[in-house]
Protein backbone atom coordinates (compact mmCIF):
# COMPACT_ATOMS: atom_id res chain seq x y z
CA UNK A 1 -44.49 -6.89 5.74
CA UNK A 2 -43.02 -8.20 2.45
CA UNK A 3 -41.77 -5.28 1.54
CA UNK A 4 -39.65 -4.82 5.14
CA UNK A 5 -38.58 -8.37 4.37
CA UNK A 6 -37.16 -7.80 1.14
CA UNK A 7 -35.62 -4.62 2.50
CA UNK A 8 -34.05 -6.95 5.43
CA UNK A 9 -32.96 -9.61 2.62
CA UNK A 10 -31.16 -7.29 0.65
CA UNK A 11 -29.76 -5.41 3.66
CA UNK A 12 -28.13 -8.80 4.65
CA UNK A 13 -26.66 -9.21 0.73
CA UNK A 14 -24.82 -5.84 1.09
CA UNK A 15 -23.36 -6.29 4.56
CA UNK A 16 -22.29 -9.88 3.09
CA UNK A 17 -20.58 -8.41 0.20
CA UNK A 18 -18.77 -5.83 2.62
CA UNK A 19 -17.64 -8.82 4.85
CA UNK A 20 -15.79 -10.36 2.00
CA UNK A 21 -13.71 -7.31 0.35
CA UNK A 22 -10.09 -8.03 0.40
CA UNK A 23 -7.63 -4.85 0.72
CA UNK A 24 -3.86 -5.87 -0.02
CA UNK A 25 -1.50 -5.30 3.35
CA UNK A 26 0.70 -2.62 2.26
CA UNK A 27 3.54 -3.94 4.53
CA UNK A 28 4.35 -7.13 5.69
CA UNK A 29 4.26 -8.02 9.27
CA UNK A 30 7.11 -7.26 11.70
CA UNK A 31 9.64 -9.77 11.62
CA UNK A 32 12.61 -9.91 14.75
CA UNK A 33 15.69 -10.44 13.77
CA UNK A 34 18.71 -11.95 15.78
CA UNK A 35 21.30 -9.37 17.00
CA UNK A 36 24.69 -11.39 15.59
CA UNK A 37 25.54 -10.81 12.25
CA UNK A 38 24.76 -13.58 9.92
CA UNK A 39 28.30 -13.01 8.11
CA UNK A 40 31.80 -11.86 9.73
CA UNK A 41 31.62 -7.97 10.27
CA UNK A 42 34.47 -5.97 10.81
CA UNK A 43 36.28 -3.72 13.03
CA UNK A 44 35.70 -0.97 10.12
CA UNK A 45 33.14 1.71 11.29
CA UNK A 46 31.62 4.93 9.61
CA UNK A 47 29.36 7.37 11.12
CA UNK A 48 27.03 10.43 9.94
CA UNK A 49 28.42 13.44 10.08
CA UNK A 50 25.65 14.18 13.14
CA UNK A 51 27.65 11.70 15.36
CA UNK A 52 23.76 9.54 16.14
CA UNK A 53 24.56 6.63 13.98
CA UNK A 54 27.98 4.34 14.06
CA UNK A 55 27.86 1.13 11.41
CA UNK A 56 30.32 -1.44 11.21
CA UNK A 57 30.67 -3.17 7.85
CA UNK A 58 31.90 -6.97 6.61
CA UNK A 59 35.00 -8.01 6.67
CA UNK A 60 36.88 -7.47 3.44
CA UNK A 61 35.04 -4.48 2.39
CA UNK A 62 36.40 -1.16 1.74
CA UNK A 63 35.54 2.14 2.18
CA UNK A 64 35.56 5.03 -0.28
CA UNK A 65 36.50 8.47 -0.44
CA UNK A 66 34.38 11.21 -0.32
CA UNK A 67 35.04 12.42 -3.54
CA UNK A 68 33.47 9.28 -4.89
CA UNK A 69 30.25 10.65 -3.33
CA UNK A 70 27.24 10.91 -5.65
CA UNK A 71 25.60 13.43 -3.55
CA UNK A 72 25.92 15.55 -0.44
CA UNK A 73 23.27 13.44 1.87
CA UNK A 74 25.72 10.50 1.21
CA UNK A 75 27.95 9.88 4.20
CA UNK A 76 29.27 6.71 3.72
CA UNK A 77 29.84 4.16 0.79
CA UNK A 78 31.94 0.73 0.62
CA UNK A 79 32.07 -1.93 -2.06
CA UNK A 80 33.35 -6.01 -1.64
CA UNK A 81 36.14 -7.44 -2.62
CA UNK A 82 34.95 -8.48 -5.93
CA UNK A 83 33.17 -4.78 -7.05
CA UNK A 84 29.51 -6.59 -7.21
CA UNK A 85 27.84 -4.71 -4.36
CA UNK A 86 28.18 -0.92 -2.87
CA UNK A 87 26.66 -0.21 0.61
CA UNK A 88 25.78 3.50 0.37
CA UNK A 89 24.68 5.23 3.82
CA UNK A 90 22.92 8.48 3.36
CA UNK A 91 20.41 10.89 5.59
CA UNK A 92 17.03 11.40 4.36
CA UNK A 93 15.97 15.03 4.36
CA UNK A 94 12.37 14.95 4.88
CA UNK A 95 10.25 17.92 4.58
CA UNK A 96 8.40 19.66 7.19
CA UNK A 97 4.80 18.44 5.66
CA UNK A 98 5.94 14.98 5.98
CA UNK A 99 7.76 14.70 9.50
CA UNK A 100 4.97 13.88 11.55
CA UNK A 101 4.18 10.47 8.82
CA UNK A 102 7.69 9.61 8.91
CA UNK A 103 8.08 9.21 12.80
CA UNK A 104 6.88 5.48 12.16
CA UNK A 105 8.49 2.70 10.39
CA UNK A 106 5.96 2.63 7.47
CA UNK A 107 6.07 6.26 7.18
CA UNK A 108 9.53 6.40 6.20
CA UNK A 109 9.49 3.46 4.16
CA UNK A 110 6.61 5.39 2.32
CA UNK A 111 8.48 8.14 2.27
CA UNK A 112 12.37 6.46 1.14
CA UNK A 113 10.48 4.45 -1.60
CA UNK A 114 8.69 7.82 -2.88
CA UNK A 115 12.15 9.87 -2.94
CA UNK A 116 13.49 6.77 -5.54
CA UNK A 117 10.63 6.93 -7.61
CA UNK A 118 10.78 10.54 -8.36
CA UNK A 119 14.51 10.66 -8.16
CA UNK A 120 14.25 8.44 -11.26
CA UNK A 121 11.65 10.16 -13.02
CA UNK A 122 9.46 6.77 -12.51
CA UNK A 123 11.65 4.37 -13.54
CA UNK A 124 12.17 2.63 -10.33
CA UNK A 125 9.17 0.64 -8.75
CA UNK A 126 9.13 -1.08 -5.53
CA UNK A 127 9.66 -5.02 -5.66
CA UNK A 128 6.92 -6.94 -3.58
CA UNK A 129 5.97 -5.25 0.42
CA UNK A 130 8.15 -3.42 2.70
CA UNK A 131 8.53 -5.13 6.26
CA UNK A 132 10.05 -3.47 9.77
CA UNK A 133 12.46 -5.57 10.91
CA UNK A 134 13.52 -5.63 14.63
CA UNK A 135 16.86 -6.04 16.19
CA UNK A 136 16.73 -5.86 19.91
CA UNK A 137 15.02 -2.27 20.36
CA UNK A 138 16.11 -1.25 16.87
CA UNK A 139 13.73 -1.21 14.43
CA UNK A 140 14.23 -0.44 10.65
CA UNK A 141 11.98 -0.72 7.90
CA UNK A 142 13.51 -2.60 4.88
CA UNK A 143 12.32 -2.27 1.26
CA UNK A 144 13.68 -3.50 -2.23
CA UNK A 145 13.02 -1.34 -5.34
CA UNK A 146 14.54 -1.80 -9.05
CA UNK A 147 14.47 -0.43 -12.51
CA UNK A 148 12.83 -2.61 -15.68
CA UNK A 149 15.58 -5.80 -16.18
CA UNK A 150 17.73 -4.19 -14.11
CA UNK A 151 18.91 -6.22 -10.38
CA UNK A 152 16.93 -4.83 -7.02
CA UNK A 153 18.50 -2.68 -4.85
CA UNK A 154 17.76 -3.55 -1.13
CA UNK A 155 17.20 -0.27 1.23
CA UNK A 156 17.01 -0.14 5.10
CA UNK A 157 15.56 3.23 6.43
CA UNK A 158 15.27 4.67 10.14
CA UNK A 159 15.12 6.89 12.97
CA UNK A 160 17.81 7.86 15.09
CA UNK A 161 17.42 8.51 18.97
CA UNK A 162 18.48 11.93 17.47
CA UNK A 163 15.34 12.24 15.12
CA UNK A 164 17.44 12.01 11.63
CA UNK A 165 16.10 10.14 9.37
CA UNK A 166 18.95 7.41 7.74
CA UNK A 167 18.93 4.93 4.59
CA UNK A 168 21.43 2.13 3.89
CA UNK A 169 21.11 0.90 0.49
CA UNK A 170 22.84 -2.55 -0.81
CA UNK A 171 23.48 -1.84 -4.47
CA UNK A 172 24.61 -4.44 -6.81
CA UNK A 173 27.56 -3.37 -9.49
CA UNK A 174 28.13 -4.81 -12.95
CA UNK A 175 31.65 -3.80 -13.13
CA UNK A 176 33.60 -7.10 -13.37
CA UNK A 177 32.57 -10.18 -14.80
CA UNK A 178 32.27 -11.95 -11.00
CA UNK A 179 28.44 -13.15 -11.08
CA UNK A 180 26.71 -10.63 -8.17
CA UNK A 181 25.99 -12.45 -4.88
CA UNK A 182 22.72 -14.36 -4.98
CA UNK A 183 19.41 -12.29 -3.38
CA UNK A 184 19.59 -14.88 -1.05
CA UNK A 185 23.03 -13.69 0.06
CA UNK A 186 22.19 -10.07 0.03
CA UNK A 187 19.14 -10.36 1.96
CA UNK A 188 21.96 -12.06 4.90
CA UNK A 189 24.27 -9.28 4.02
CA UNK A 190 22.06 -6.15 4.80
CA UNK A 191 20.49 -7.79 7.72
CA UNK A 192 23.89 -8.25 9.38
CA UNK A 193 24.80 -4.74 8.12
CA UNK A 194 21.73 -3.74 10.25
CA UNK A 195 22.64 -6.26 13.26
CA UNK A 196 25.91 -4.02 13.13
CA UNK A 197 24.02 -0.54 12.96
CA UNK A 198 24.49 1.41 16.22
CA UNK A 199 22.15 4.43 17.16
């Protein structure tokens, strides 16, 4: 009888200690967004060379030629007024092993965030969680990522009704001597670039 006891005591210890572990949210939850920009957008558009996405992008930005393109998946780039941010749009080319992980939000931030990383031999880590953000019936998953000392770049990725897989990256540029916009301000920039994202 004391033996079943103890068994019963200690039973009730280990369940106790299971109760109380703690396992980090990878992502945070889902936040909606409004559907009007936050800052004046223009009448400027661009669109991926597939025809399923259409993006509008704030006024007084311009766009750039192609042969300013760093790579082929990049179909899109534009830079301010003052040279101290670059919106790059580019299509994520996922491989077969990962398509079925990448259908959902997390999945491709997973996936975007993991494509950095190795892009830059490790030098780039993400900054804090990613978060899907939802505009309407759009959703995008939104992540920030930077290099040691170096300003974050902030990265929306999705899924077209298509099935391509997009990113739209908000890269700060140290060009000039005009300070960058604040986070603060970026953060409102690249959620009215997504507000503006059509697809």
């Amino acid at each position: 009888m004391q033996i079943s006891g103890m068994m019963f005591i200690m039973m009730l210890i280990g369940l106790s200690g299971c109760l109380f572990v703690w396992e980090e949210e990878e992502f945070y939850p889902a936040m909606a967004l409004s559907p009007m920009p936050e800052i004046s957008m223009s009448q400027k558009t661009i669109e991926s060379k597939e025809g399923d996405v259409v993006a509008f992008i704030p006024e007084g930005w311009y766009l750039l030629q192609k042969d300013m393109f760093p790579t082929n998946n990049v179909f899109a780039m534009a830079v301010d007024s003052t040279m101290t941010l670059t919106m790059v749009f580019s299509k994520l080319t996922i491989p077969v092993k990962d398509s079925v992980s990448s259908k959902d939000v997390n999945g491709m931030m997973r996936f975007a965030m993991q494509q950095h990383i190795a892009k830059s031999g490790g030098l780039v880590q993400q900054i804090g969680k990613g978060r899907p953000l939802l505009i309407g019936r759009k959703t995008f998953g939104y992540i920030s990522f930077a290099k040691a000392n170096a300003m974050s770049t902030k990265a929306l990725v999705w899924r077209s009704n298509a099935g391509n897989h997009y990113e739209c990256a908000l890269v700060p540029l140290e060009m000039t001597s005009t300070p960058v916009p604040s986070d603060s301000m970026q953060t409102t920039i690249i959620r009215s670039i997504a507000s503006m994202i059509l697809f």
